[in-house]
N, C-alpha and C. Protein backbone atom coordinates (compact mmCIF):
# COMPACT_ATOMS: atom_id res chain seq x y z
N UNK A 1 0.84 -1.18 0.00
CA UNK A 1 0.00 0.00 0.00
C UNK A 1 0.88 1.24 0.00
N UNK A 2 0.65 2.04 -0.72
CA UNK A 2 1.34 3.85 -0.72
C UNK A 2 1.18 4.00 0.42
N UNK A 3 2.33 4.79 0.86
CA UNK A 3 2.25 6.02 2.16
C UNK A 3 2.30 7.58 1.46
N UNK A 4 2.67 7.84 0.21
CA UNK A 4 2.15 9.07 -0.05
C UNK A 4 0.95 9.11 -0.83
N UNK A 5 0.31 10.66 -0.10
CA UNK A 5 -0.57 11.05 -0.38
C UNK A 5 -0.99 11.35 -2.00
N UNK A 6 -0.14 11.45 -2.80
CA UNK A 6 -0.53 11.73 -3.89
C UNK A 6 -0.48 10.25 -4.90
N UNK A 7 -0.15 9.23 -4.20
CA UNK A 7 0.33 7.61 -4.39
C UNK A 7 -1.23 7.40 -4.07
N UNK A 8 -1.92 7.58 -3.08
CA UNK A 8 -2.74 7.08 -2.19
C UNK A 8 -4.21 7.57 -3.16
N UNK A 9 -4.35 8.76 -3.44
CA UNK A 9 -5.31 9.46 -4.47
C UNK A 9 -5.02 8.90 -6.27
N UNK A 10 -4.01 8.67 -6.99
CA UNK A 10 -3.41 7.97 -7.42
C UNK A 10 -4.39 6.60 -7.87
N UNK A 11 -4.11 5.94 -7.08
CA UNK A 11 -4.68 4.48 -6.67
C UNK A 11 -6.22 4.59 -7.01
N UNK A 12 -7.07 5.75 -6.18
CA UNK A 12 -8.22 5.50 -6.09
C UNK A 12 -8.79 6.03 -7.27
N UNK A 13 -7.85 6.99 -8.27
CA UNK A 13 -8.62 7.62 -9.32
C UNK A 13 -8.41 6.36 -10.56
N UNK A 14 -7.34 5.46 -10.34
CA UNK A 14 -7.12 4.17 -11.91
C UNK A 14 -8.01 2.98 -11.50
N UNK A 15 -8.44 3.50 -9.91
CA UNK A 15 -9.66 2.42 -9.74
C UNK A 15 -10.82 2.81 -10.33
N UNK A 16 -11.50 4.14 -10.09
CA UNK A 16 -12.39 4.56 -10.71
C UNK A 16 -12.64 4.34 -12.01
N UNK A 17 -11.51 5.08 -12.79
CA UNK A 17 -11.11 4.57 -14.20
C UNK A 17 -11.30 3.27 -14.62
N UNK A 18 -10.92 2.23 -13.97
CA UNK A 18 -10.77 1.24 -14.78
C UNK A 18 -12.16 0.50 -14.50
N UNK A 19 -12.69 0.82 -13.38
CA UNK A 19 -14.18 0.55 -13.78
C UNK A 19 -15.24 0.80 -14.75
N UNK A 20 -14.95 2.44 -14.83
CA UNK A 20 -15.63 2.79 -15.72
C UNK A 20 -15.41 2.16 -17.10
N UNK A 21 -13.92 2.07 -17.38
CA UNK A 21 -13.64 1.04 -18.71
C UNK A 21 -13.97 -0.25 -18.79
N UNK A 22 -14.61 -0.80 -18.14
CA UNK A 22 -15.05 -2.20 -18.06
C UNK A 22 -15.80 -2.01 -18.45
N UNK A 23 -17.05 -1.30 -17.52
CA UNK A 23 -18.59 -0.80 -17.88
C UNK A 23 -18.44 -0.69 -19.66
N UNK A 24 -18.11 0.16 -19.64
CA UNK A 24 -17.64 0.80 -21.00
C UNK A 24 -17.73 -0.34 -22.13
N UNK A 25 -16.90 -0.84 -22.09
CA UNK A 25 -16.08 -2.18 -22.71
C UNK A 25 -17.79 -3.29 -22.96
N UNK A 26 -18.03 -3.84 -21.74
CA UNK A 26 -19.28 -4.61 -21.33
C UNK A 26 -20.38 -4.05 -22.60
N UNK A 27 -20.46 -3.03 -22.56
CA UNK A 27 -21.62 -2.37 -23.09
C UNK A 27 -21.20 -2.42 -24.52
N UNK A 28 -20.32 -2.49 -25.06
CA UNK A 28 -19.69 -2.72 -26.51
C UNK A 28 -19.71 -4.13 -26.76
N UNK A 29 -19.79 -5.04 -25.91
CA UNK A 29 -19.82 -6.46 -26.11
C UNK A 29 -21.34 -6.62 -25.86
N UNK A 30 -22.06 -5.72 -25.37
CA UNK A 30 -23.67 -6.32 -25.25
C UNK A 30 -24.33 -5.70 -26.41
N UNK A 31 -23.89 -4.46 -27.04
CA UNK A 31 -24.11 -3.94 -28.49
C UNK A 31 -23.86 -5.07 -29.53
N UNK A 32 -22.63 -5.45 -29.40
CA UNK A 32 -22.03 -6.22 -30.59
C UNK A 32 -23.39 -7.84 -30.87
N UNK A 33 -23.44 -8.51 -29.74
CA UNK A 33 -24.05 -9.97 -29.26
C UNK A 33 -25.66 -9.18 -30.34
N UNK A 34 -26.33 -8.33 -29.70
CA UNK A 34 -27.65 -7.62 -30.17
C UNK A 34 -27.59 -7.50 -31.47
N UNK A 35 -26.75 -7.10 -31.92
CA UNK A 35 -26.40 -7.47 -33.45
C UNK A 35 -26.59 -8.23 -34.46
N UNK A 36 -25.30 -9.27 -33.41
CA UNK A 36 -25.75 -10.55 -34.15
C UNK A 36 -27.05 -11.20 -34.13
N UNK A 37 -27.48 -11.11 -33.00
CA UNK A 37 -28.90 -11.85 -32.37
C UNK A 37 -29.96 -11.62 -33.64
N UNK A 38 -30.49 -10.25 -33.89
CA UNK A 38 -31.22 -9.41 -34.90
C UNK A 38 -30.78 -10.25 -36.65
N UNK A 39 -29.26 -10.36 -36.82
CA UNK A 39 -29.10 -10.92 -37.73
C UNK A 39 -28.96 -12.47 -38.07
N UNK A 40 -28.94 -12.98 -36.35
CA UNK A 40 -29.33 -14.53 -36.68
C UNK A 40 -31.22 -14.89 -36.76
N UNK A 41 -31.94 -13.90 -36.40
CA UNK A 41 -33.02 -13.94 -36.13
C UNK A 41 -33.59 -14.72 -37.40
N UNK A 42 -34.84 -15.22 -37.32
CA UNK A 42 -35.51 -16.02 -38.42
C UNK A 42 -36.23 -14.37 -39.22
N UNK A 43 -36.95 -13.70 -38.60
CA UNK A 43 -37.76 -12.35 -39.46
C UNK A 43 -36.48 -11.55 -39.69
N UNK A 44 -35.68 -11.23 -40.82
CA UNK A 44 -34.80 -10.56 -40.33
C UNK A 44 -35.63 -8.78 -40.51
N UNK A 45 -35.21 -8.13 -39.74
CA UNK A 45 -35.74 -6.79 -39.63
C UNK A 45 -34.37 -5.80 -40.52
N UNK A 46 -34.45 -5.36 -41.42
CA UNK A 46 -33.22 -4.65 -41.83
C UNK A 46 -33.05 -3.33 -40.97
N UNK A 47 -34.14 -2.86 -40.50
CA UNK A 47 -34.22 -1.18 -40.21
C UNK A 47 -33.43 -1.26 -38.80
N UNK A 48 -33.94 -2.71 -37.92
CA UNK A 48 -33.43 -2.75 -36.51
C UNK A 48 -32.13 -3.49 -36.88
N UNK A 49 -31.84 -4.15 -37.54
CA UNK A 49 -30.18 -4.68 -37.73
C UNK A 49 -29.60 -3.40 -38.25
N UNK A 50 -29.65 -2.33 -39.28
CA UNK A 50 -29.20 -1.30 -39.34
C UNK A 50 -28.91 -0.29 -37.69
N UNK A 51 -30.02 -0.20 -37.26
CA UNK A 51 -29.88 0.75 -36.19
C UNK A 51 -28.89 -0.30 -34.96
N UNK A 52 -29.05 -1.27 -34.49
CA UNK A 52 -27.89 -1.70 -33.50
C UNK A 52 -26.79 -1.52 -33.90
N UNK A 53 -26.37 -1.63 -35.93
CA UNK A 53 -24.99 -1.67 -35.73
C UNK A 53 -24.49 -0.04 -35.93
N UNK A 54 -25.67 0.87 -36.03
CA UNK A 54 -24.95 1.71 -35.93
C UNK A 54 -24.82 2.48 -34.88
N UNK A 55 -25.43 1.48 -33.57
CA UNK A 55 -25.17 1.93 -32.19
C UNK A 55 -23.90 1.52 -31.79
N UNK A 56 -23.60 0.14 -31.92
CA UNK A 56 -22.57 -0.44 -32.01
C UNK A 56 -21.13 0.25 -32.39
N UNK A 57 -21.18 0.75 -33.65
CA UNK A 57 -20.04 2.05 -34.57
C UNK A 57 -19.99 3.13 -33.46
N UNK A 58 -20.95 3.09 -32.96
CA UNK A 58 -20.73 4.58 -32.40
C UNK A 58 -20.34 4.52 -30.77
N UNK A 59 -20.50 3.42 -30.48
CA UNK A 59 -19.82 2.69 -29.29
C UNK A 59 -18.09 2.74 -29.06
N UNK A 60 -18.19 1.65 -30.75
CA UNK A 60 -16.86 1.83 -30.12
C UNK A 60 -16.15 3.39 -31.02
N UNK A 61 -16.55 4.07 -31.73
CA UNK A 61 -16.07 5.73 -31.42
C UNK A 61 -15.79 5.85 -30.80
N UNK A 62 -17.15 6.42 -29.88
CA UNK A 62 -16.66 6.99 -28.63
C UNK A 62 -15.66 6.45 -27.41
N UNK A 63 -15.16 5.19 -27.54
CA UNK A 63 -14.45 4.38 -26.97
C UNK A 63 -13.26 4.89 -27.33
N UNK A 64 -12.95 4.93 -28.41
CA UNK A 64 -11.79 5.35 -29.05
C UNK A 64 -11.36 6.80 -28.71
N UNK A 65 -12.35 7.51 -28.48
CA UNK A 65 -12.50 9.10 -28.27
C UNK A 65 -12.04 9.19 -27.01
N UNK A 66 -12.45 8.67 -26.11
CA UNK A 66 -12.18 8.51 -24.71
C UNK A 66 -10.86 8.07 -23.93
N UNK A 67 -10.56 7.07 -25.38
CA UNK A 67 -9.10 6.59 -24.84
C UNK A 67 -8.89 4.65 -24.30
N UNK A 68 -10.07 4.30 -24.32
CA UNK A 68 -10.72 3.26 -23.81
C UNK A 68 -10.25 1.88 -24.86
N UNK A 69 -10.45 2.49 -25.85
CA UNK A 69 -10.12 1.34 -26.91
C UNK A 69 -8.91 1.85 -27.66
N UNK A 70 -7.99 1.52 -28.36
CA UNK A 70 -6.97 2.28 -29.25
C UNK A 70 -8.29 1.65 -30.94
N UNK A 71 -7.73 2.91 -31.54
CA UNK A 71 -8.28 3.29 -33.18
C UNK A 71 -8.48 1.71 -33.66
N UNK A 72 -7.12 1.07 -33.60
CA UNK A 72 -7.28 -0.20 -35.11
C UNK A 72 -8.12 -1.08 -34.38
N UNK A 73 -8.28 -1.00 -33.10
CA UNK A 73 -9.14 -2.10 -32.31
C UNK A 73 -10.54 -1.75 -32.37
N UNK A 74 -11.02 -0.92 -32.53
CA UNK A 74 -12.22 -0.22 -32.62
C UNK A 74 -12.49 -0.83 -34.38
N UNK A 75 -11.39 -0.50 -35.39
CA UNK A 75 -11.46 -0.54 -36.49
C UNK A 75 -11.96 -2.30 -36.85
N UNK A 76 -10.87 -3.03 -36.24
CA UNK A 76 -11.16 -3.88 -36.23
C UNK A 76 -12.53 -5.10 -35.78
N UNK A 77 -12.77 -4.63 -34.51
CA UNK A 77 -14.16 -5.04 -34.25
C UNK A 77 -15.29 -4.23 -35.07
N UNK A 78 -15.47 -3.22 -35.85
CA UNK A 78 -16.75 -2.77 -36.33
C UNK A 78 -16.70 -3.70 -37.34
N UNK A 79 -15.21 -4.13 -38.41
CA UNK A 79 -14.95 -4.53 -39.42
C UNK A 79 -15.30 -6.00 -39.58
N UNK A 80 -15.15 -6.71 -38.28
CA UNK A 80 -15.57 -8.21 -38.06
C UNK A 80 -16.93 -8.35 -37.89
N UNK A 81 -17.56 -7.17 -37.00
CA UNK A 81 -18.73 -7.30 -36.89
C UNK A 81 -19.81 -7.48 -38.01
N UNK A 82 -19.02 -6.22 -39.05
CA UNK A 82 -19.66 -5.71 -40.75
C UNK A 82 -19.27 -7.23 -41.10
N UNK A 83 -18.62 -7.89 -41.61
CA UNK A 83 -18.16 -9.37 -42.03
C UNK A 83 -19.23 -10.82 -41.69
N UNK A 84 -19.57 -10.41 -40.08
CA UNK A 84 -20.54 -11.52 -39.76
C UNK A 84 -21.85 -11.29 -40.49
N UNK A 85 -22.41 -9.75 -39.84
CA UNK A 85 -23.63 -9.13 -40.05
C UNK A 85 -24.08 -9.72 -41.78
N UNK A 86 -23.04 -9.39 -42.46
CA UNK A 86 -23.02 -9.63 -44.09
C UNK A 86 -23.28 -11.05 -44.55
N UNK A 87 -22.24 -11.58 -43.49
CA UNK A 87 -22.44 -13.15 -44.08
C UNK A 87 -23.81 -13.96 -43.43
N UNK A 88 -24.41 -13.37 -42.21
CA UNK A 88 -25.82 -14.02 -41.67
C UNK A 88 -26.43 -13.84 -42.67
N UNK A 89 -26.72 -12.38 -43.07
CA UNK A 89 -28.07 -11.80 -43.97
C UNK A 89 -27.97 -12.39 -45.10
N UNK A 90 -26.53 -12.29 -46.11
CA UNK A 90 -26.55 -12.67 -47.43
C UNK A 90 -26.44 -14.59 -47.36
């Protein structure tokens, strides 16, 4: 455990942080699953498979914006996601 004070504050703010990036994170993996779900579905709905994944895109943006995700990783999961989404529907 730190004995300085600025060690000690430190600690409690990369705890905060890294919660919030979990949360964060979680919620990009429960976007992504909704996705697929919509595009494994038997009715497929185009308007609601359109709108999750472009909740999804904008997920991980702002992830990226934040600092949470780095760019090619963001790039990469929208890009796998676009790949599945494509290959359920077609």
């Amino acid at each position: 455990m730190a004995n300085i004070k600025s060690a000690k504050k430190r600690i409690l703010t990369s705890q905060r942080n890294y919660e919030r990036n979990v949360a964060f994170k979680s919620s990009i993996k429960t976007a992504v699953k909704k996705v697929i779900v919509l595009a494994q579905a038997k009715e497929k709905d185009q308007n609601a498979i359109n709108a999750a994944l472009s909740n999804a895109y904008k997920l991980c943006d702002k992830a990226v914006s934040k600092g949470i995700l780095h760019k090619n990783t963001a790039a990469r999961k929208k890009s796998r996601l676009t790949l599945a989404v494509n290959k359920l529907i077609g």
